[in-house]
C-alpha atoms as a PDB file:
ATOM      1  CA  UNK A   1       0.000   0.000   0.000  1.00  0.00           C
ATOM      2  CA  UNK A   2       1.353   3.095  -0.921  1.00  0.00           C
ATOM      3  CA  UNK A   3       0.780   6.701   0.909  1.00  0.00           C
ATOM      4  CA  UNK A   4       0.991  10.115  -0.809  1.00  0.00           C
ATOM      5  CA  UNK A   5       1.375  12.914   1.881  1.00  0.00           C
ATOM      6  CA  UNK A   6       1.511  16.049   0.338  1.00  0.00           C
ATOM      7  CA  UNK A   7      -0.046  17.763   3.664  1.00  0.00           C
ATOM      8  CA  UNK A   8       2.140  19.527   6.324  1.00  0.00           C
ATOM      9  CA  UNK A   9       1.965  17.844   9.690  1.00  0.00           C
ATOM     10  CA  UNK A  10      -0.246  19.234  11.904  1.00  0.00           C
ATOM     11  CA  UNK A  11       1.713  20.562  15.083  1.00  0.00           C
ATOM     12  CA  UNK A  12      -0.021  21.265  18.750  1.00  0.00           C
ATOM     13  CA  UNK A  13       2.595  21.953  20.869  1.00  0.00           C
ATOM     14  CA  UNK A  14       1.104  25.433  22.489  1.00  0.00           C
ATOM     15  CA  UNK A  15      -1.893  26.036  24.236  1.00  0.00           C
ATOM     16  CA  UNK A  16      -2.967  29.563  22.690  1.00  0.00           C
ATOM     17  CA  UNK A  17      -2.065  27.722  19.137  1.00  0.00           C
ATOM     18  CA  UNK A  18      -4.356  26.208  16.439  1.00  0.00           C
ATOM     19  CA  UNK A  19      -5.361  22.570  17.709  1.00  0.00           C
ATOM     20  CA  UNK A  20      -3.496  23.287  21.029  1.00  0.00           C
ATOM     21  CA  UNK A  21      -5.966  21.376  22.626  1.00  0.00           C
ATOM     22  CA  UNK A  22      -5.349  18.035  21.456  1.00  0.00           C
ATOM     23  CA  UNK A  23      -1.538  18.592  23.467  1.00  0.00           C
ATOM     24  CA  UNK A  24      -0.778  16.691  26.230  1.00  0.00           C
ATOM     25  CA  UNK A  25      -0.890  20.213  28.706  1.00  0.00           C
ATOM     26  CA  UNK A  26      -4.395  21.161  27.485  1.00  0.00           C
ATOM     27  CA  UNK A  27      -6.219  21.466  31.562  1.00  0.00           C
ATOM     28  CA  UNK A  28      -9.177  19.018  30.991  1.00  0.00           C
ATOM     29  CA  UNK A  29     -10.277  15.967  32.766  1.00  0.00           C
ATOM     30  CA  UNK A  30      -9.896  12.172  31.606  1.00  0.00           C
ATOM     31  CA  UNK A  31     -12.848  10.114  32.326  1.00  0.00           C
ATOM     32  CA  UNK A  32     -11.866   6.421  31.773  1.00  0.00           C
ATOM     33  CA  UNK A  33     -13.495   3.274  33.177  1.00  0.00           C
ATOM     34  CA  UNK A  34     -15.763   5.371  35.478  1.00  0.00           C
ATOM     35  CA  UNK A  35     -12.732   7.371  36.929  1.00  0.00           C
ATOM     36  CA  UNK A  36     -12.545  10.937  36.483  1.00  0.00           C
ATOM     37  CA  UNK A  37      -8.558  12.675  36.387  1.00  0.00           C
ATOM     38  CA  UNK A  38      -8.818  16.167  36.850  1.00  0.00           C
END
């Protein structure tokens, strides 16, 4: 199978940046199995 990228990746490494919510720092809970991580 054969990919052809010709997009630029798609970087989230600040907060106050586009898609700067899907970062690892972005403050919002995880809910998993019924637990909730702030």
């Amino acid at each position: 199978m054969h990919h052809n990228h010709t997009s630029s990746p798609i970087h989230f490494y600040d907060l106050d940046k586009p898609y700067g919510e899907f970062g690892n720092f972005y403050p919002a809970p995880i809910q998993l199995d019924g637990f909730i991580w702030p």
